[in-house]
C-alpha atoms as a PDB file:
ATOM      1  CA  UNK A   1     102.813 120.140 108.085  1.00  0.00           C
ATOM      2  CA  UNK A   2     103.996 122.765 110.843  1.00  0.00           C
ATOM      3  CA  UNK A   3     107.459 124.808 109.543  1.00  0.00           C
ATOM      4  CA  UNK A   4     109.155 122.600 112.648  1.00  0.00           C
ATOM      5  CA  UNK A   5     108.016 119.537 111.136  1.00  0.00           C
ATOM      6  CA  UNK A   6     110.276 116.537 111.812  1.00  0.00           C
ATOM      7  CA  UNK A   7     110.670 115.561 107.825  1.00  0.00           C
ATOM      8  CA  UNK A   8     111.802 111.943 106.578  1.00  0.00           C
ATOM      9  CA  UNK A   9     108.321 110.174 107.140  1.00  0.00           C
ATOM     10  CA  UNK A  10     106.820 107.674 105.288  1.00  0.00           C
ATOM     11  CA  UNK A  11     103.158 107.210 105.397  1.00  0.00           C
ATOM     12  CA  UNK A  12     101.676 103.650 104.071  1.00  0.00           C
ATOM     13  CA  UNK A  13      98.122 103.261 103.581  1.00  0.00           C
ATOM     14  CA  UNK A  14      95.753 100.024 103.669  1.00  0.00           C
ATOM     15  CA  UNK A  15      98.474  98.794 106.200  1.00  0.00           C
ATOM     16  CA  UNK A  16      96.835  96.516 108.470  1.00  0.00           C
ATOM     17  CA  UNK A  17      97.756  93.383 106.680  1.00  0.00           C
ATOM     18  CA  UNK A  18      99.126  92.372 103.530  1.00  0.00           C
ATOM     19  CA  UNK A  19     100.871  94.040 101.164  1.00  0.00           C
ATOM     20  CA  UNK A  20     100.710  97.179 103.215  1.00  0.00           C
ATOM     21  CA  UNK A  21     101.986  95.517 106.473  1.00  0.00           C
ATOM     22  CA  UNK A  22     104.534  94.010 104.526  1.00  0.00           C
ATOM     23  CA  UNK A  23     105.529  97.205 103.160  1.00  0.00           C
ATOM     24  CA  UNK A  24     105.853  98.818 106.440  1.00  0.00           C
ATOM     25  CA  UNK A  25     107.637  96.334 108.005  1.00  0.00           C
ATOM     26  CA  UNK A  26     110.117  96.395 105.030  1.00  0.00           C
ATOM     27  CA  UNK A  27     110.806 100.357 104.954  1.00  0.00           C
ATOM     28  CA  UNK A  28     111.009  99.930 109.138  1.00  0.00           C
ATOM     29  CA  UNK A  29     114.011  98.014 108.890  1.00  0.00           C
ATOM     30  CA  UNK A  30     115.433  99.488 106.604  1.00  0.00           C
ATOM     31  CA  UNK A  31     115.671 102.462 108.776  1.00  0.00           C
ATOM     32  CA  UNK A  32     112.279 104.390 107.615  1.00  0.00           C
ATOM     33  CA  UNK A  33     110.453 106.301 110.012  1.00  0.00           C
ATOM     34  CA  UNK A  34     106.789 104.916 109.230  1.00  0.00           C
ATOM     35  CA  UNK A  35     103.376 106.121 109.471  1.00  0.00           C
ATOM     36  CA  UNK A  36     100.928 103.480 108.609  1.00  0.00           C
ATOM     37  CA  UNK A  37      97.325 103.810 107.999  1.00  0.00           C
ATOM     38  CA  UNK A  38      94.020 101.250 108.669  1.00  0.00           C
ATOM     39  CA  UNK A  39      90.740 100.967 108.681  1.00  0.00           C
ATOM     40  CA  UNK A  40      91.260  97.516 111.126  1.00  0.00           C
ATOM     41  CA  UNK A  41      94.213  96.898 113.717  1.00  0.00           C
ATOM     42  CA  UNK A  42      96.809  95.521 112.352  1.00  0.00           C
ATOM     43  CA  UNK A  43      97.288  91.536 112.290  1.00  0.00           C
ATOM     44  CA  UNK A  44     101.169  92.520 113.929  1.00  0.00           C
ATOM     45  CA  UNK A  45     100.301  94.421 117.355  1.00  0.00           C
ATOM     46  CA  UNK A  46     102.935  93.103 118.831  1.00  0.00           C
ATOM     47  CA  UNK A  47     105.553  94.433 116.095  1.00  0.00           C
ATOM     48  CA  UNK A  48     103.733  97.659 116.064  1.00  0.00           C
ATOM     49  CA  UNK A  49     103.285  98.198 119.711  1.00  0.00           C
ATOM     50  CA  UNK A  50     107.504  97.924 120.098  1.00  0.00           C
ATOM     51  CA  UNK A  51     108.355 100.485 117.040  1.00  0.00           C
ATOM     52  CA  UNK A  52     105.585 103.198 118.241  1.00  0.00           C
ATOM     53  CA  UNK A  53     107.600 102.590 121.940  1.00  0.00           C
ATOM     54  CA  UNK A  54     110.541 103.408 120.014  1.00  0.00           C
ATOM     55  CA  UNK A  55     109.158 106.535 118.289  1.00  0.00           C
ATOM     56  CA  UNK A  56     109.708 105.574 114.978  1.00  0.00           C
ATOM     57  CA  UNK A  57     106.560 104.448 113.745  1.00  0.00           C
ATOM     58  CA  UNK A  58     102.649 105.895 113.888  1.00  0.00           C
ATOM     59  CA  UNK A  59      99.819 104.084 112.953  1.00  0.00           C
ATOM     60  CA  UNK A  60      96.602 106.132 113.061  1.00  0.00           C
ATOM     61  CA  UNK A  61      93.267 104.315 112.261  1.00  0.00           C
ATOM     62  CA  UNK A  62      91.338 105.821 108.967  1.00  0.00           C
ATOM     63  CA  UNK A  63      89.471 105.046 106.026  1.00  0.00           C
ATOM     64  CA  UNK A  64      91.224 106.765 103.451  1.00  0.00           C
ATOM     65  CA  UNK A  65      87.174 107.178 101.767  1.00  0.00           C
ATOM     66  CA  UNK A  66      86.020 109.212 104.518  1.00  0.00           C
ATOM     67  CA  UNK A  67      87.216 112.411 103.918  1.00  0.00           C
ATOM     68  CA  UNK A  68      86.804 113.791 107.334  1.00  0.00           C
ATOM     69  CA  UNK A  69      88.916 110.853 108.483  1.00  0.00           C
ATOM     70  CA  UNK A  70      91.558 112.135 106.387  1.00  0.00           C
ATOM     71  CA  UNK A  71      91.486 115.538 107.953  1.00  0.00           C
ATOM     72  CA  UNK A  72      91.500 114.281 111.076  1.00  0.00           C
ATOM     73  CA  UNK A  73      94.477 112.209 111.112  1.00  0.00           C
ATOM     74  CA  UNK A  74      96.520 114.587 108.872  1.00  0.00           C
ATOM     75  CA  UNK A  75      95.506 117.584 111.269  1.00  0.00           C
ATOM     76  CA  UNK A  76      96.800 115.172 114.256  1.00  0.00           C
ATOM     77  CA  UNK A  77     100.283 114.571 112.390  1.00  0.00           C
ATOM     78  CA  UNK A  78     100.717 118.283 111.975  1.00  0.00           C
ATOM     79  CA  UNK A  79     100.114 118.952 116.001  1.00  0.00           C
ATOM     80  CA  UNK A  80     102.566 116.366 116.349  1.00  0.00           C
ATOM     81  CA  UNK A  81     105.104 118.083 114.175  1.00  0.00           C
ATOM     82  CA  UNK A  82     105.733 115.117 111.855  1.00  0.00           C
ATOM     83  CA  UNK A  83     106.613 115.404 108.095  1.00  0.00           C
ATOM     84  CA  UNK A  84     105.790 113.272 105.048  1.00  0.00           C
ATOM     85  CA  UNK A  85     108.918 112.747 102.579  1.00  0.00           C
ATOM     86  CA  UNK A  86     106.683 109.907 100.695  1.00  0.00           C
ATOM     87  CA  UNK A  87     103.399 108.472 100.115  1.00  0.00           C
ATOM     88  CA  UNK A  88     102.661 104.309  99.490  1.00  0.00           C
ATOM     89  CA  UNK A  89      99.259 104.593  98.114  1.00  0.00           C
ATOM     90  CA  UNK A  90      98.330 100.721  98.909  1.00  0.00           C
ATOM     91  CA  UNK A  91      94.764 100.695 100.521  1.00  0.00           C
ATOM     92  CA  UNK A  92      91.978  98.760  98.238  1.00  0.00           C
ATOM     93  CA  UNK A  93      89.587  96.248  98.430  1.00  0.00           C
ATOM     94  CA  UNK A  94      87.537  95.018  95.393  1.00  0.00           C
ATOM     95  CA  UNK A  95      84.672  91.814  95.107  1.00  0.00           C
ATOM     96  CA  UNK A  96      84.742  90.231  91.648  1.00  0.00           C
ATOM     97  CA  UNK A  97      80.716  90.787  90.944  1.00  0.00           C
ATOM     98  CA  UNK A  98      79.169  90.428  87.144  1.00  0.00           C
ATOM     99  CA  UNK A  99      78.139  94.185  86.360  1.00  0.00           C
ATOM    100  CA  UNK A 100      74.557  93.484  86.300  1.00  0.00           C
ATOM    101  CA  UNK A 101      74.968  92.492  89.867  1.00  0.00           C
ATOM    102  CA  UNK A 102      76.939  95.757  91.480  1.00  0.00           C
ATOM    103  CA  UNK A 103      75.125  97.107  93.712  1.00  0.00           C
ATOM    104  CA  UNK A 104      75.740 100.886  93.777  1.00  0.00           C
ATOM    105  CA  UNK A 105      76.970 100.836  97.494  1.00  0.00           C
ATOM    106  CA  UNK A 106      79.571  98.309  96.382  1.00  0.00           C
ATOM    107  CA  UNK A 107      80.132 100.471  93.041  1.00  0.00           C
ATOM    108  CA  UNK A 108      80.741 103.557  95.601  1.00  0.00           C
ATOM    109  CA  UNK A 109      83.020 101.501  97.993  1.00  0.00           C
ATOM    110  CA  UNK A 110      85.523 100.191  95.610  1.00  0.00           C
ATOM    111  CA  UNK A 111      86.024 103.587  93.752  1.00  0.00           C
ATOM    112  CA  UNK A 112      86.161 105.803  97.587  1.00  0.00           C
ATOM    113  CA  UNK A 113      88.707 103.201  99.237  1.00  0.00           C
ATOM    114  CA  UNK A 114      91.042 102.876  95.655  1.00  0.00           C
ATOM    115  CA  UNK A 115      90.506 106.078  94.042  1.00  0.00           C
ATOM    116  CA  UNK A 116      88.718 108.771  96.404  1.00  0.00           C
ATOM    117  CA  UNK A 117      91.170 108.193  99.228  1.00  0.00           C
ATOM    118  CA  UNK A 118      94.221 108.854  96.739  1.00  0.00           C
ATOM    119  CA  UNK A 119      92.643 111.535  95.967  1.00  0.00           C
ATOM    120  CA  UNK A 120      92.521 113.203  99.293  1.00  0.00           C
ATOM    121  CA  UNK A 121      95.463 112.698 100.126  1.00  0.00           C
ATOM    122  CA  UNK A 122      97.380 113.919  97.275  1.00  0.00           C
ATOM    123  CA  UNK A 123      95.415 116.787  97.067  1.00  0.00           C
ATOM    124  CA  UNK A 124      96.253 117.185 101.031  1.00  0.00           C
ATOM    125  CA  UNK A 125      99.863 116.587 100.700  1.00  0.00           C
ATOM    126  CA  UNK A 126     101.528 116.915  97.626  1.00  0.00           C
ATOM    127  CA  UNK A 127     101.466 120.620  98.445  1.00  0.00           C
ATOM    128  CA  UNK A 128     103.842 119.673 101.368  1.00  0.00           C
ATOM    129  CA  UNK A 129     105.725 117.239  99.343  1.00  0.00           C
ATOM    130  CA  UNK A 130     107.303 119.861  97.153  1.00  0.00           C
ATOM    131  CA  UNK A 131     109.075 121.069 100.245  1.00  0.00           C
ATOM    132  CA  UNK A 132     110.400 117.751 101.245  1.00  0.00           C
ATOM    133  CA  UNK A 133     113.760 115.993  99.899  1.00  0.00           C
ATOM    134  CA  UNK A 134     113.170 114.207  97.332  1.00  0.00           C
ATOM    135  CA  UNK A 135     109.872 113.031  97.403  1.00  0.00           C
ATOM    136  CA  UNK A 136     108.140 110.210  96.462  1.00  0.00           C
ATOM    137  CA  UNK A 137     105.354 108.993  95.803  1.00  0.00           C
ATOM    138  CA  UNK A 138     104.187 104.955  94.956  1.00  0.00           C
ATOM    139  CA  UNK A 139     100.822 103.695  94.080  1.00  0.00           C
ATOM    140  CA  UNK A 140     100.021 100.017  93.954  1.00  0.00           C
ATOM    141  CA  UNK A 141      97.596  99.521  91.548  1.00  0.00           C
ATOM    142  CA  UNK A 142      97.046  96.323  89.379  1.00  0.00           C
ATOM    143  CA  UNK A 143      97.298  94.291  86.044  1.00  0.00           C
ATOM    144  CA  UNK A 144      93.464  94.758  85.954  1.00  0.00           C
ATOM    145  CA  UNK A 145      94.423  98.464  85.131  1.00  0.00           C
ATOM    146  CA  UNK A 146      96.109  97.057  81.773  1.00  0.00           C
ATOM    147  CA  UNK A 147      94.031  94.165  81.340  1.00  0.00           C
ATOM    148  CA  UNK A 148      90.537  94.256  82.468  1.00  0.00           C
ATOM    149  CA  UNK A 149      89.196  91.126  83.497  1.00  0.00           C
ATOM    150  CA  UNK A 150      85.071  89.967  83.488  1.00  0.00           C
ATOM    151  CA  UNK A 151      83.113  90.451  87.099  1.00  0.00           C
ATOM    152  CA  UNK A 152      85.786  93.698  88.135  1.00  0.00           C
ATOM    153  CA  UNK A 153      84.234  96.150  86.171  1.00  0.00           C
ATOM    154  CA  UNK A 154      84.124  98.524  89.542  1.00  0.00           C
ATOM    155  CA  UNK A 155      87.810  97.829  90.641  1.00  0.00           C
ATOM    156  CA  UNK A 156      88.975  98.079  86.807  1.00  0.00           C
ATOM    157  CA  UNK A 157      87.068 101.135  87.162  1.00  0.00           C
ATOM    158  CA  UNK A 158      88.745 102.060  90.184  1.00  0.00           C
ATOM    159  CA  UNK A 159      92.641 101.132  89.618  1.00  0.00           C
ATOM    160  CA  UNK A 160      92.555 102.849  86.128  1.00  0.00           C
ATOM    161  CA  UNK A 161      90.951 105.920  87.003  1.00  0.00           C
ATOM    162  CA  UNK A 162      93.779 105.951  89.700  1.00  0.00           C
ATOM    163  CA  UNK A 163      96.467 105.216  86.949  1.00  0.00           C
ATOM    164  CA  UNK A 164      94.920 108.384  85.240  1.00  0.00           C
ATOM    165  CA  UNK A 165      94.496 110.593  88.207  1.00  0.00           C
ATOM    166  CA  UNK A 166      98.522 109.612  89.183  1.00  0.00           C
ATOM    167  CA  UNK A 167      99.186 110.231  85.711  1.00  0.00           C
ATOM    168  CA  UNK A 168      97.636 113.854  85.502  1.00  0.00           C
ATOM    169  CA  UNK A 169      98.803 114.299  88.822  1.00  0.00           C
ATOM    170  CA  UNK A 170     102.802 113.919  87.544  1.00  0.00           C
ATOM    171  CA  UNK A 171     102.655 116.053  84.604  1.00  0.00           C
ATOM    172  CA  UNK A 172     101.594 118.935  87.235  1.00  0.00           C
ATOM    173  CA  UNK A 173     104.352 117.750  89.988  1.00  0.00           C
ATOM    174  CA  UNK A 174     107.366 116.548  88.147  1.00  0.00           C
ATOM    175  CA  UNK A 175     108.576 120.431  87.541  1.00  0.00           C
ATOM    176  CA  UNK A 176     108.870 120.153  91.466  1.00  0.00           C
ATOM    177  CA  UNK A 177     110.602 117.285  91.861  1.00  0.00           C
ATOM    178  CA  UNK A 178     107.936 114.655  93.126  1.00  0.00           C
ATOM    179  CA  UNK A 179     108.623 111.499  91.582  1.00  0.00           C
ATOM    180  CA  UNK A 180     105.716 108.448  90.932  1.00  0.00           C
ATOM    181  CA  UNK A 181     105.974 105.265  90.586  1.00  0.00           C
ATOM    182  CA  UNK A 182     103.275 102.802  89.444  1.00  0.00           C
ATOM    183  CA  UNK A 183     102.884  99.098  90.719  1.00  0.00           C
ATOM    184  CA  UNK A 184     101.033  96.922  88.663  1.00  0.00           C
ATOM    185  CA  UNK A 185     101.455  93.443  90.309  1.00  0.00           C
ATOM    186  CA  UNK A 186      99.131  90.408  89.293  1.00  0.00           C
ATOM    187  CA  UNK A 187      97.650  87.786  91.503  1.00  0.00           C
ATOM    188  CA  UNK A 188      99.176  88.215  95.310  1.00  0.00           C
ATOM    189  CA  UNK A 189      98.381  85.654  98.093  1.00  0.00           C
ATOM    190  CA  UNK A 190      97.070  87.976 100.330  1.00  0.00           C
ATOM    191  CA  UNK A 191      94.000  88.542 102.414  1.00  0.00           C
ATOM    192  CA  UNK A 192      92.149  90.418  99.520  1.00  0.00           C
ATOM    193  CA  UNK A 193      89.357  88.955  98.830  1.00  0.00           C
ATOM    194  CA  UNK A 194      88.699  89.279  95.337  1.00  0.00           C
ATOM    195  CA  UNK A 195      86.547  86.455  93.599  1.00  0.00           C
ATOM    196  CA  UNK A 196      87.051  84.345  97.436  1.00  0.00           C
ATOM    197  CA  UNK A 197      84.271  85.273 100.082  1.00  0.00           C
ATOM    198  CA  UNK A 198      87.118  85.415 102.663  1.00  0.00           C
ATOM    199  CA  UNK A 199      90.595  86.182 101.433  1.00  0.00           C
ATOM    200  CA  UNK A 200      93.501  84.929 103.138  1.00  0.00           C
ATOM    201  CA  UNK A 201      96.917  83.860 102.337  1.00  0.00           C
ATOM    202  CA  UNK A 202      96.996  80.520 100.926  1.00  0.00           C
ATOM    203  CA  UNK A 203      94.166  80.882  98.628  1.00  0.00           C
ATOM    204  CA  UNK A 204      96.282  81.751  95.303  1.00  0.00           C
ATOM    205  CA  UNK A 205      99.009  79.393  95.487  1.00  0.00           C
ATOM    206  CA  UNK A 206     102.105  79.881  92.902  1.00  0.00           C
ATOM    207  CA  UNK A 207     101.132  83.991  93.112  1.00  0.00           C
ATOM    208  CA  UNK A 208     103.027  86.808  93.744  1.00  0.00           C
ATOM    209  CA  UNK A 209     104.165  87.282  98.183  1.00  0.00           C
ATOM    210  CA  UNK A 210     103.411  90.768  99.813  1.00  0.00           C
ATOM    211  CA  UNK A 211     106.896  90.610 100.823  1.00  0.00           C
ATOM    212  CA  UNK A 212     107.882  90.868  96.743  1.00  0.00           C
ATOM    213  CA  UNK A 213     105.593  94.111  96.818  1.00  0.00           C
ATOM    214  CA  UNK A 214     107.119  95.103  99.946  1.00  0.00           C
ATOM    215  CA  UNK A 215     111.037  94.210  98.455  1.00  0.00           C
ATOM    216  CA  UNK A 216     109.951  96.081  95.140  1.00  0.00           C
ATOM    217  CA  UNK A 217     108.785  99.572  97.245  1.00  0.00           C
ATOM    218  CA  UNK A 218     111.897  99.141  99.162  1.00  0.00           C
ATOM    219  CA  UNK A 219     114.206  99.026  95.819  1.00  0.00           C
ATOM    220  CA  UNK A 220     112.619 101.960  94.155  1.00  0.00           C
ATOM    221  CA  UNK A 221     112.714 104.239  97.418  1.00  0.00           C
ATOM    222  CA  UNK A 222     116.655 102.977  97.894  1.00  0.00           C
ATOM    223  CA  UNK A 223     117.832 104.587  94.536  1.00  0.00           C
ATOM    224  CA  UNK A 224     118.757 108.097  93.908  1.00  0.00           C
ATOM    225  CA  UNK A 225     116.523 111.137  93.501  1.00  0.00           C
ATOM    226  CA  UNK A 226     117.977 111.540  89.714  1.00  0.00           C
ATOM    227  CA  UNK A 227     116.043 108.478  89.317  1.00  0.00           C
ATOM    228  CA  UNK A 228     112.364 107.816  88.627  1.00  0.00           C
ATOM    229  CA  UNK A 229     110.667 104.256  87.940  1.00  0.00           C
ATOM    230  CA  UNK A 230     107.607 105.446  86.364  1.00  0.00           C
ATOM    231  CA  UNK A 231     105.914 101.578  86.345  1.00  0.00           C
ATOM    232  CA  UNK A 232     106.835  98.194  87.502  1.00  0.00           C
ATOM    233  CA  UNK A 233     104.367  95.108  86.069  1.00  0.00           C
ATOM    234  CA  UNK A 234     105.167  92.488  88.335  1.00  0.00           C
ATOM    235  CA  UNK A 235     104.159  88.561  88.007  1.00  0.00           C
ATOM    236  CA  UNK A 236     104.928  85.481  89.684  1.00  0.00           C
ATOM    237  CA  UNK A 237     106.757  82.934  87.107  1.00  0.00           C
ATOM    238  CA  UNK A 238     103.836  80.653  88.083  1.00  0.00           C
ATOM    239  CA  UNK A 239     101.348  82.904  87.445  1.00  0.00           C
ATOM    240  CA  UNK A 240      99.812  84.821  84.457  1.00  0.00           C
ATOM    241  CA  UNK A 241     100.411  88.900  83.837  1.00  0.00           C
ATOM    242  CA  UNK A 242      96.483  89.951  82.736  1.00  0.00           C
ATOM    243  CA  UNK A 243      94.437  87.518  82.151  1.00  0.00           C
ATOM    244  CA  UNK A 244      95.668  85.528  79.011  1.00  0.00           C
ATOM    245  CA  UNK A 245     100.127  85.794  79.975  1.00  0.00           C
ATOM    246  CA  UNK A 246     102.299  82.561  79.749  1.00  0.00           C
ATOM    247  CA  UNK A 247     102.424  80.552  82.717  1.00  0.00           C
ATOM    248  CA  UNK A 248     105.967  79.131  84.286  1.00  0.00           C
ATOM    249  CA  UNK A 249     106.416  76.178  86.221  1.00  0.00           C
ATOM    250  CA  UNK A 250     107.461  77.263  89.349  1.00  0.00           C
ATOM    251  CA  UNK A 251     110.337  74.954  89.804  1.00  0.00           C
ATOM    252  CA  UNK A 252     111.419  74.880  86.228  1.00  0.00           C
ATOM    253  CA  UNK A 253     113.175  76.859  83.261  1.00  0.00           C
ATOM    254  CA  UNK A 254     110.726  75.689  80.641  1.00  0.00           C
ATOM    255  CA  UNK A 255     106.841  76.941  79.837  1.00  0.00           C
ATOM    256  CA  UNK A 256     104.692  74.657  81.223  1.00  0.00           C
END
């Protein structure tokens, strides 16, 4: 960013719905100045449309696996003099397909949008992010990372290669005080599609909320900068961590 750079901003990626919107909206009231990222307009124009009036939130439409894309809308925050003090890595998408049946264009997809695009942008702005007060950066990755399920061999693929490029990426950033933080939630009732042809809230009753994402993001970017939580496996009480966890009732004490 410009040396006049308004600092304090937090930019949240994969935001047009979901766990992303939810994290936006979460860090907005709580007094973050947002910049949110989409492929798609988001599902809350009418939200968004009032905090851009306001000046405290940006949303810039870009596929985080287009490189150029990147650029583009990076180059436009600089001209507008805005700074990044943190980075939500959140976009993804992912189809549960059997690995004989990938097609390489869906191979290429899943790793650009989960792992390419982190990889632009940290390579973009963690330069930037050593200037900043305490920064931080949080990834939301998955328990497929840990526990690889059959049918997501490309967004296994994806998420852990992530996990290992966020990994590398603190050993060479920690000396400068960038802190990371890795989500690894299970199922979420979200619009992600997954092994549904159409995701959409509703589908994966008893899961995990994007508002328990969003709470979780908001908690770790509350505490102090002394303080880093390097992972956070998350898990409704109704709903398995990997793909072989104990299972909670969701209304009771005892394993159902």
């Amino acid at each position: 960013m410009s040396e006049h750079a308004e600092p304090g901003w937090t930019l949240v990626t994969g935001a047009s719905r979901g766990i992303g919107l939810a994290t936006a909206q979460r860090l907005f009231a709580a007094g973050h100045r947002v910049v949110i990222w989409s492929r798609s307009t988001p599902v809350r124009q009418d939200w968004l449309t009032d905090a851009e009036r306001d000046g405290v939130l940006i949303h810039q439409q870009v596929d985080v696996s287009n490189e150029s894309n990147v650029d583009s809308a990076l180059l436009d925050l600089r001209r507008r003099g805005f700074g990044l003090n943190n980075l939500i890595l959140n976009a993804g998408s992912g189809r549960w397909t059997a690995l004989h049946a990938v097609s390489t264009a869906e191979w290429r997809e899943t790793l650009g949008v989960n792992l390419d695009g982190a990889f632009f942008l940290l390579k973009r702005l963690l330069p930037t992010l050593c200037q900043a007060d305490a920064p931080l950066v949080v990834a939301v990755l998955s328990d497929s990372v840990l526990y690889p399920f059959a049918e997501r061999a490309a967004y296994s693929a994806a998420k852990a290669g992530l996990r290992a490029l966020l990994e590398t990426t603190r050993l060479e950033f920690r000396p400068h005080g960038v802190r990371f933080s890795l989500l690894y939630p299970s199922r979420v009732d979200t619009h992600f599609a997954g092994s549904h042809a159409t995701g959409r809230p509703g589908l994966r009753p008893g899961s995990l909320k994007a508002d328990d994402i969003a709470e979780t993001i908001a908690f770790i970017m509350a505490l102090p900068p002394r303080v880093e939580i390097r992972e956070v496996h998350m898990a409704s009480r109704s709903s398995s961590f990997g793909p072989f966890g104990e299972k909670l009732d969701e209304h009771s004490d005892r394993k159902a």
